[in-house]
PDB file of N, CA and C in Angstrom:
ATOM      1  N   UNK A   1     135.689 155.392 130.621  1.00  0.00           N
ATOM      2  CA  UNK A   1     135.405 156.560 129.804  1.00  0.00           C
ATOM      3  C   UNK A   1     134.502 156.155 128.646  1.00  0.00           C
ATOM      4  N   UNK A   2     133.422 157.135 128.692  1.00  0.00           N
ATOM      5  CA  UNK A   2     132.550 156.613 127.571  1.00  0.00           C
ATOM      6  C   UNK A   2     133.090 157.115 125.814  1.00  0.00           C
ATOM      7  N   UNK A   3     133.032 156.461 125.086  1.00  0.00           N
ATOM      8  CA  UNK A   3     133.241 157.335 123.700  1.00  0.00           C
ATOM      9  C   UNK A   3     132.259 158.520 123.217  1.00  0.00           C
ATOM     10  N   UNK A   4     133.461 159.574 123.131  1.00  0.00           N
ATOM     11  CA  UNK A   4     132.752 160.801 122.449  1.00  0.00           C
ATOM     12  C   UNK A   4     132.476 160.536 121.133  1.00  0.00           C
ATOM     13  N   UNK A   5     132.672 159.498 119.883  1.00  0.00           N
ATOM     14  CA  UNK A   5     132.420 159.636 118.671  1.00  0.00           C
ATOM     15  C   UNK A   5     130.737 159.331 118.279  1.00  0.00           C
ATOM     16  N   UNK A   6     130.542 160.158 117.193  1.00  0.00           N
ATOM     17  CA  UNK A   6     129.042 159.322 116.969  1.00  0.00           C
ATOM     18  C   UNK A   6     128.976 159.350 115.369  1.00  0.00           C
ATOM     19  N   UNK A   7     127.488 159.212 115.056  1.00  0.00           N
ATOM     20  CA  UNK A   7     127.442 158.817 113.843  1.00  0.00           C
ATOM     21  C   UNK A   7     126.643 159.025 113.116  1.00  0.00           C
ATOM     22  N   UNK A   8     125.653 159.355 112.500  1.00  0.00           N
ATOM     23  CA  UNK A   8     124.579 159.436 112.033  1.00  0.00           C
ATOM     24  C   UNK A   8     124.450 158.414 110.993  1.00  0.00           C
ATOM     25  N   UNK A   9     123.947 157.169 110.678  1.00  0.00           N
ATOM     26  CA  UNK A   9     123.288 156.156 109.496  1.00  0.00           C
ATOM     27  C   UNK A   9     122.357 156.173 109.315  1.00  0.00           C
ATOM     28  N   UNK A  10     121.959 156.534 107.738  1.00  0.00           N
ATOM     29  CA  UNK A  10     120.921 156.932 106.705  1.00  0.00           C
ATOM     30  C   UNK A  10     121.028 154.692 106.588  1.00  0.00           C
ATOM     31  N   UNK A  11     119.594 154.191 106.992  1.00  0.00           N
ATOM     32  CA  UNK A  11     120.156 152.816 106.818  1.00  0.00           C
ATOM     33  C   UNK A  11     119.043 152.991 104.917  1.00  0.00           C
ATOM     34  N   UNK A  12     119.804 152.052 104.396  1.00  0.00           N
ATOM     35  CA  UNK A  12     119.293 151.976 102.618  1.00  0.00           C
ATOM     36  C   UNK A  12     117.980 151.373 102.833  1.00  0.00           C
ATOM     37  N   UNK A  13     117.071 150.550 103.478  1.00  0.00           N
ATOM     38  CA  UNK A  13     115.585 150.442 103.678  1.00  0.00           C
ATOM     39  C   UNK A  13     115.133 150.891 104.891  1.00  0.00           C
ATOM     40  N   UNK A  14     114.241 151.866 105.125  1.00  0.00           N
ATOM     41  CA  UNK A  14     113.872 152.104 106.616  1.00  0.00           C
ATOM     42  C   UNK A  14     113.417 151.401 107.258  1.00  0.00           C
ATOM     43  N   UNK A  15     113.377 151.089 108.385  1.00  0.00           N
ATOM     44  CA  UNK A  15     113.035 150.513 109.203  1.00  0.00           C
ATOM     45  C   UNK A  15     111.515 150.767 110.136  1.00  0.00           C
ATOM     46  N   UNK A  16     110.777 149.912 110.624  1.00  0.00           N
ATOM     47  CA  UNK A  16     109.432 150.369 111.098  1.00  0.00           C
ATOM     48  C   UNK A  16     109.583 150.540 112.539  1.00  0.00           C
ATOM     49  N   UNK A  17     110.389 149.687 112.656  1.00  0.00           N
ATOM     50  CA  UNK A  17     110.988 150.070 114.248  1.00  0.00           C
ATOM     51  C   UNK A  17     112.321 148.865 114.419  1.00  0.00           C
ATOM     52  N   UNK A  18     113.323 149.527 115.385  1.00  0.00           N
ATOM     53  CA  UNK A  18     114.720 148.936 115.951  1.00  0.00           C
ATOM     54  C   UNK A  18     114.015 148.799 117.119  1.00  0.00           C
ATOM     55  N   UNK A  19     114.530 146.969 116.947  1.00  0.00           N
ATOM     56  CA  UNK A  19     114.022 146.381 118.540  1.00  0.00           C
ATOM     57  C   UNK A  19     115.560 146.330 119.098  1.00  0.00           C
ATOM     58  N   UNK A  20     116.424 146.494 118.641  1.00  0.00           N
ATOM     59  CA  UNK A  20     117.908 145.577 119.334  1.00  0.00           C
ATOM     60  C   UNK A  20     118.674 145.969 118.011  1.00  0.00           C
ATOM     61  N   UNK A  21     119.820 146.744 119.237  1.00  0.00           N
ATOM     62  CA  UNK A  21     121.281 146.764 118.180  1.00  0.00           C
ATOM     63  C   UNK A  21     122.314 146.641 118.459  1.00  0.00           C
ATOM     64  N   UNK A  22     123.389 145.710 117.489  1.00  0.00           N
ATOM     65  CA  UNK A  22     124.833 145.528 118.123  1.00  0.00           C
ATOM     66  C   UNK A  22     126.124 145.998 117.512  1.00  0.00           C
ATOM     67  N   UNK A  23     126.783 146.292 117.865  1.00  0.00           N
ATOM     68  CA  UNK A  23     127.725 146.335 116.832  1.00  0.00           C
ATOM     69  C   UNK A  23     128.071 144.651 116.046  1.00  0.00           C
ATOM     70  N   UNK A  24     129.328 145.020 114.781  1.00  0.00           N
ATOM     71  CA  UNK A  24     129.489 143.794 114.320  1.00  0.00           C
ATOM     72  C   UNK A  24     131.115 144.353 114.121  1.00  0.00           C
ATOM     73  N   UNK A  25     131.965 143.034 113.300  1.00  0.00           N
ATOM     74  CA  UNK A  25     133.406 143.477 113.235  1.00  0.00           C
ATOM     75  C   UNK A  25     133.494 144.694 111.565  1.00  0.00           C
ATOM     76  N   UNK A  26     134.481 144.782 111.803  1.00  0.00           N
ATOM     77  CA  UNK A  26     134.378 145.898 110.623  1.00  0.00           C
ATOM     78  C   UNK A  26     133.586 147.145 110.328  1.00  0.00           C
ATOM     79  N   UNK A  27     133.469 148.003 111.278  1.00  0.00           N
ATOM     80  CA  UNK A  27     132.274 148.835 111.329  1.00  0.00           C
ATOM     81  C   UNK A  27     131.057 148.599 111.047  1.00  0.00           C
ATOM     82  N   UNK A  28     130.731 147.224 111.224  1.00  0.00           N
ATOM     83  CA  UNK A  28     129.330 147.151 110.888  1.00  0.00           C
ATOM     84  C   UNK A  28     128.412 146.633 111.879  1.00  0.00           C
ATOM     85  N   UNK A  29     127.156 146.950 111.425  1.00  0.00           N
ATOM     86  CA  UNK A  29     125.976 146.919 112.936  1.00  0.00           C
ATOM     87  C   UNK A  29     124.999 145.430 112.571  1.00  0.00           C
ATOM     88  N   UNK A  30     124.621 144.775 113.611  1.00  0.00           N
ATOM     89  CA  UNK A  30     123.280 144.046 113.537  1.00  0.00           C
ATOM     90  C   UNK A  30     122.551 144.511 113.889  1.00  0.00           C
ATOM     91  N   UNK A  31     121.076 144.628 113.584  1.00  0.00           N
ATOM     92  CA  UNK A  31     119.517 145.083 114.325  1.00  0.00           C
ATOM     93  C   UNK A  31     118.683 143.427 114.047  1.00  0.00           C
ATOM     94  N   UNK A  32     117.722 143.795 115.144  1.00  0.00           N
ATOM     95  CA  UNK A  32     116.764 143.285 114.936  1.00  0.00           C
ATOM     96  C   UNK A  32     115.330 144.259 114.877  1.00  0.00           C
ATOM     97  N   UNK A  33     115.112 144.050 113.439  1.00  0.00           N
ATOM     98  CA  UNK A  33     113.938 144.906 112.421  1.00  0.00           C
ATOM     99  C   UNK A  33     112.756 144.798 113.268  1.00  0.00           C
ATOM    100  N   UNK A  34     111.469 145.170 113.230  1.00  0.00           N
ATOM    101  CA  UNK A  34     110.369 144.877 113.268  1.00  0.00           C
ATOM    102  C   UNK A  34     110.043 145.506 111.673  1.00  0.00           C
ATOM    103  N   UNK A  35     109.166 144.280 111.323  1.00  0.00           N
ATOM    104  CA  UNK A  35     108.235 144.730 110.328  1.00  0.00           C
ATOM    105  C   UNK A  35     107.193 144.723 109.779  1.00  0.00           C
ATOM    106  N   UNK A  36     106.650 143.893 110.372  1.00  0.00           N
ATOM    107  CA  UNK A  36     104.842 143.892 110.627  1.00  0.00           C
ATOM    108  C   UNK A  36     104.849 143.286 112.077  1.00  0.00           C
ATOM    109  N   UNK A  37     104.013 144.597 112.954  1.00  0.00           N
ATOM    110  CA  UNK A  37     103.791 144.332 114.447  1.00  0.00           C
ATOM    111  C   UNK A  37     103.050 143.042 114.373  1.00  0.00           C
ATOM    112  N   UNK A  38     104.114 142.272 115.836  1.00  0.00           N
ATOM    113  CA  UNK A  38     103.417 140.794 115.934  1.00  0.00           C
ATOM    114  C   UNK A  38     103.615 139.950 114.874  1.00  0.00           C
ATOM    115  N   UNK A  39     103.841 140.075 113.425  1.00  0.00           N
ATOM    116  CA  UNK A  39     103.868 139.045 112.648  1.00  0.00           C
ATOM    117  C   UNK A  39     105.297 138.849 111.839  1.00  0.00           C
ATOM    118  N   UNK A  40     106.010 140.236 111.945  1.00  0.00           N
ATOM    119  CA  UNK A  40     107.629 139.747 111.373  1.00  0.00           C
ATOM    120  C   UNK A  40     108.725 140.457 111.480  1.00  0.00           C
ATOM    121  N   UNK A  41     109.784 139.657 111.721  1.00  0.00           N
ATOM    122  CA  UNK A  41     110.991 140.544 112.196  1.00  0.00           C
ATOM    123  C   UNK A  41     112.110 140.172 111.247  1.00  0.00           C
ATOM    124  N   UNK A  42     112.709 140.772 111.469  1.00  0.00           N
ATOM    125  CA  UNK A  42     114.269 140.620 110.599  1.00  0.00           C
ATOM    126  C   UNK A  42     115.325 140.787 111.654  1.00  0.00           C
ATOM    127  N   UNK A  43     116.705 140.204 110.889  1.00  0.00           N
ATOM    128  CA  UNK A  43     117.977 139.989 111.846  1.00  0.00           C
ATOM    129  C   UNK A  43     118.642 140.533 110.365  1.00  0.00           C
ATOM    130  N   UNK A  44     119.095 141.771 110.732  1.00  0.00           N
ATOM    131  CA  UNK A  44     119.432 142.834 109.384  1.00  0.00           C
ATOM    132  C   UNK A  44     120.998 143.372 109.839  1.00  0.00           C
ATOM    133  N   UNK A  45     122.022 143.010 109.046  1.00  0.00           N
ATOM    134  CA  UNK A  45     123.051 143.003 109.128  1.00  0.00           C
ATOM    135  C   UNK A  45     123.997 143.965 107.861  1.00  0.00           C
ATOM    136  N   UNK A  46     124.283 145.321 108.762  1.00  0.00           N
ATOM    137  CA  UNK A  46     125.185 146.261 107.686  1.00  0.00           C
ATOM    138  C   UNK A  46     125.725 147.302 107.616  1.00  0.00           C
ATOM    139  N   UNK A  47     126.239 147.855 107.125  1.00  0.00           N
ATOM    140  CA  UNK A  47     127.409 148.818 107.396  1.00  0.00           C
ATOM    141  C   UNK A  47     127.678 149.945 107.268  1.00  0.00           C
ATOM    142  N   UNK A  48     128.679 150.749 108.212  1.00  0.00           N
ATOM    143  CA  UNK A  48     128.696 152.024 108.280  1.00  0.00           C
ATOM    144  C   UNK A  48     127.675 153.194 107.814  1.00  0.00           C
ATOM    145  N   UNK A  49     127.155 152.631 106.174  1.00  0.00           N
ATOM    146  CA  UNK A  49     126.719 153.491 104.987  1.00  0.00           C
ATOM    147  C   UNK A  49     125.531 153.138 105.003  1.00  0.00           C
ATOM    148  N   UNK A  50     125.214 152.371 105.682  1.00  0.00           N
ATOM    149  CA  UNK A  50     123.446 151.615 106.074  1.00  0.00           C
ATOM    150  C   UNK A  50     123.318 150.345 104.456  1.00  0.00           C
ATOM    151  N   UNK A  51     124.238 149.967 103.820  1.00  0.00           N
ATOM    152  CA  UNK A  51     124.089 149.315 103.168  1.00  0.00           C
ATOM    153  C   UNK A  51     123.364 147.823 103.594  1.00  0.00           C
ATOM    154  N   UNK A  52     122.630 147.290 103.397  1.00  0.00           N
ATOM    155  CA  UNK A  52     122.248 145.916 104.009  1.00  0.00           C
ATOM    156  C   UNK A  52     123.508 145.367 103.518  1.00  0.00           C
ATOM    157  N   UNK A  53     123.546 143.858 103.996  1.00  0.00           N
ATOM    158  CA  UNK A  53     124.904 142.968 104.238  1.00  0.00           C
ATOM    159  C   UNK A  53     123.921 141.553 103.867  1.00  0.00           C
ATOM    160  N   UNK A  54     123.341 141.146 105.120  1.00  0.00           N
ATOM    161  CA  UNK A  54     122.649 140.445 104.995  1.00  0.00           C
ATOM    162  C   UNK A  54     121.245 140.688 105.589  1.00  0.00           C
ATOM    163  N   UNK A  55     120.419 139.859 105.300  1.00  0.00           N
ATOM    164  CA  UNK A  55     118.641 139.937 106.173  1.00  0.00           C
ATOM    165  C   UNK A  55     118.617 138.610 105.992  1.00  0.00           C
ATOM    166  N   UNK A  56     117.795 138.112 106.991  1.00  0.00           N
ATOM    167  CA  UNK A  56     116.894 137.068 107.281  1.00  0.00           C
ATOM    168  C   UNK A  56     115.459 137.669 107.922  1.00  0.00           C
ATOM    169  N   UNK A  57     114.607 137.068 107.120  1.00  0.00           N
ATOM    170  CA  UNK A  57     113.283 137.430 107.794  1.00  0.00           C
ATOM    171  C   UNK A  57     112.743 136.454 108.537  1.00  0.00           C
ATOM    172  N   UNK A  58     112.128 136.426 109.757  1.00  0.00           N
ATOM    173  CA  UNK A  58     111.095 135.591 110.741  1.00  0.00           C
ATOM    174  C   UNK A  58     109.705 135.856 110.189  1.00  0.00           C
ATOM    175  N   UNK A  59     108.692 134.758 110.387  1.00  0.00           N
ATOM    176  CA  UNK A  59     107.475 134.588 110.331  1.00  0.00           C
ATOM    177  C   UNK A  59     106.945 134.812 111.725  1.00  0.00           C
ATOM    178  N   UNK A  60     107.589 135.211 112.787  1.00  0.00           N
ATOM    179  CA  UNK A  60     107.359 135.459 114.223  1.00  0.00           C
ATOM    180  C   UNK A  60     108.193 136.593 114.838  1.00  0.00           C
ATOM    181  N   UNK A  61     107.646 136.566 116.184  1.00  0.00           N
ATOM    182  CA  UNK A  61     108.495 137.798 116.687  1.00  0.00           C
ATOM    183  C   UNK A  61     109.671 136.952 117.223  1.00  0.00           C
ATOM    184  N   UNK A  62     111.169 137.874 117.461  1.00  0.00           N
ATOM    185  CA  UNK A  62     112.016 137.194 117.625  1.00  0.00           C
ATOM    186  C   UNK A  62     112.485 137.113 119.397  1.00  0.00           C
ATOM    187  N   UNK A  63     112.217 136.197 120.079  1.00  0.00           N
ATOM    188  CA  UNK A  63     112.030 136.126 121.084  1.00  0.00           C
ATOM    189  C   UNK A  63     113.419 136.654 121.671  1.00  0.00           C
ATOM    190  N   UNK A  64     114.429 135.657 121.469  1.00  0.00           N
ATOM    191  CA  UNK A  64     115.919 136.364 121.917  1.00  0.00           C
ATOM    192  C   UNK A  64     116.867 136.158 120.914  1.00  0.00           C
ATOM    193  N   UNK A  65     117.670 137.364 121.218  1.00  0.00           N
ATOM    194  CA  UNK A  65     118.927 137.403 120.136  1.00  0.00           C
ATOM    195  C   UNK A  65     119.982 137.910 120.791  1.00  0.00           C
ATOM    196  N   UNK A  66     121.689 137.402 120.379  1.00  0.00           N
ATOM    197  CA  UNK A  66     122.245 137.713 121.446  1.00  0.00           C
ATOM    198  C   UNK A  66     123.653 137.577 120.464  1.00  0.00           C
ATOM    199  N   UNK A  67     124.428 138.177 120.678  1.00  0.00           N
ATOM    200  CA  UNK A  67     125.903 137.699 119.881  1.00  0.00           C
ATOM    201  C   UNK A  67     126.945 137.373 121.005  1.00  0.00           C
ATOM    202  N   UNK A  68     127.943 136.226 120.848  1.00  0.00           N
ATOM    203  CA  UNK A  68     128.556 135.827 121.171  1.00  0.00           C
ATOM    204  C   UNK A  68     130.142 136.516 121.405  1.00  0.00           C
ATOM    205  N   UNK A  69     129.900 136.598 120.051  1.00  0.00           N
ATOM    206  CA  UNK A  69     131.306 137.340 119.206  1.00  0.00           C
ATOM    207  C   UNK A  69     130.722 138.198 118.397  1.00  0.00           C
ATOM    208  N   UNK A  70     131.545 138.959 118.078  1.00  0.00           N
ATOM    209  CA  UNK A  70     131.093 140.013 116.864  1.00  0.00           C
ATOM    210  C   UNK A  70     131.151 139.541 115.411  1.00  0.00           C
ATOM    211  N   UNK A  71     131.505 138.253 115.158  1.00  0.00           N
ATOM    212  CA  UNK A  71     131.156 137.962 113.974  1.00  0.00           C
ATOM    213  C   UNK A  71     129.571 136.703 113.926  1.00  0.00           C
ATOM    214  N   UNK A  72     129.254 136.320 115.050  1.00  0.00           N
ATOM    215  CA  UNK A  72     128.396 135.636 115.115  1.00  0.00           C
ATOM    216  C   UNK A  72     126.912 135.910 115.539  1.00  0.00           C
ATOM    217  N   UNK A  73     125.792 135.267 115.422  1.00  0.00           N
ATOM    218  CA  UNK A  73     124.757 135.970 115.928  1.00  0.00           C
ATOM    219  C   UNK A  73     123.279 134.907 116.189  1.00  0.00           C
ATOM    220  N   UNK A  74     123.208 134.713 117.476  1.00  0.00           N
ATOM    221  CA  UNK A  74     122.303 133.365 117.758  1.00  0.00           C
ATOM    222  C   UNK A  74     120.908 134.391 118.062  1.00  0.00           C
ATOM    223  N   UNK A  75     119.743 133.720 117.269  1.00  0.00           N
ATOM    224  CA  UNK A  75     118.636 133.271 117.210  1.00  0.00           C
ATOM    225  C   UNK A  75     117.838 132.480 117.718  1.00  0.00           C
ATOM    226  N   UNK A  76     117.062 132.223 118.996  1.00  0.00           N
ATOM    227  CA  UNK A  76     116.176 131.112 119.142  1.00  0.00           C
ATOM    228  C   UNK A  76     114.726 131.353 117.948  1.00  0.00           C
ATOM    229  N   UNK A  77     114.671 130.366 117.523  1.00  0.00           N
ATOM    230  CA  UNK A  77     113.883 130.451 116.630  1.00  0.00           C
ATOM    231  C   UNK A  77     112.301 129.344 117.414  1.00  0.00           C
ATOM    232  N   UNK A  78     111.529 129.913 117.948  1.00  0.00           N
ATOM    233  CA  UNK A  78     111.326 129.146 118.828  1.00  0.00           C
ATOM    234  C   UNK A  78     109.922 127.778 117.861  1.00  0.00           C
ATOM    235  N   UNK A  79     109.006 129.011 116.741  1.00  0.00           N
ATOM    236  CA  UNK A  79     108.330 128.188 116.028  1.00  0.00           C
ATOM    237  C   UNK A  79     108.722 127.092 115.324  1.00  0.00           C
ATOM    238  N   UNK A  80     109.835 126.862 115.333  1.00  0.00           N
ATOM    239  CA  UNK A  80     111.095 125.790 114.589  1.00  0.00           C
ATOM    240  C   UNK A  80     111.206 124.601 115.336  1.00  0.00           C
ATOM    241  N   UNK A  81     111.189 125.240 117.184  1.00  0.00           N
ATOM    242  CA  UNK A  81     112.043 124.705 117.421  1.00  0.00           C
ATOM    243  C   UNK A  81     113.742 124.244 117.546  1.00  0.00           C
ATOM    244  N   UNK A  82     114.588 125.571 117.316  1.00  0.00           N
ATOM    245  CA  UNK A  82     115.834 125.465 116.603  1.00  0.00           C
ATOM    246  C   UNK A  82     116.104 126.414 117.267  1.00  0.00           C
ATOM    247  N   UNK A  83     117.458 126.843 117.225  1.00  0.00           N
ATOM    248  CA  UNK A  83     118.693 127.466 117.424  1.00  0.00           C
ATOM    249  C   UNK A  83     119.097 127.809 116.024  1.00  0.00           C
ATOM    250  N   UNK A  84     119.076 129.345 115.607  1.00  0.00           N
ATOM    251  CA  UNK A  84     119.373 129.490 114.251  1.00  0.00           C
ATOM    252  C   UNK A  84     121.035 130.301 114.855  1.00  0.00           C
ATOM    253  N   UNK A  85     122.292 129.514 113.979  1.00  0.00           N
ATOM    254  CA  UNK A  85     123.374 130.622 114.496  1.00  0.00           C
ATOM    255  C   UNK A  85     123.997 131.118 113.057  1.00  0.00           C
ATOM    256  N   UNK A  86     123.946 132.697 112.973  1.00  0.00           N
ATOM    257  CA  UNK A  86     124.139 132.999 111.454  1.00  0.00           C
ATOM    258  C   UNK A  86     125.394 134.017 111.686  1.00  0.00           C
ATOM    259  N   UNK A  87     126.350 133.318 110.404  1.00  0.00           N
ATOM    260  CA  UNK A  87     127.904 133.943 110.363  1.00  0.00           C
ATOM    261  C   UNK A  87     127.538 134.931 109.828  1.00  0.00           C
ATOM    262  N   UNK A  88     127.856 136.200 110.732  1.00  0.00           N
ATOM    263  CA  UNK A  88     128.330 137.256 109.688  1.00  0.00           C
ATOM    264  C   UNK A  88     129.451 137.463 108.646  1.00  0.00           C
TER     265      UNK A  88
END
């Protein structure tokens, strides 16, 4: 059964475009931002009320993003070279 509830979030900075969204624990959501096409993204983390929580910004586009758990949230960061994994 799918859930009938929904929601409407006013998020507190707009966004230029939602590439990817997850839920998180505590009513709260991850996205991944776009914010300058091709040159930068964000991994924007926050709640119910669209309050930001946290941001991290990329100097690149973000190739994959994926959560594990709902409190966790992996990043290949690939211009690095790295594995970025950020606690919510």
């Amino acid at each position: 059964m799918l859930l009938k509830d929904s929601k409407r979030i006013k998020l507190e900075k707009p966004a230029l475009k939602i590439l990817c969204l997850s839920i998180a624990y505590n009513n709260t959501f991850v996205m991944t931002r776009m914010d300058a096409p091709c040159k930068q993204e964000s991994i924007v983390h926050f709640n119910a009320d669209g309050k930001i929580l946290y941001e991290r910004k990329y100097e690149d586009i973000i190739d994959v993003f994926g959560q594990m758990n709902d409190k966790e949230v992996i990043v290949l960061n690939i211009p690095h070279s790295k594995i970025d994994i950020i606690n919510l």
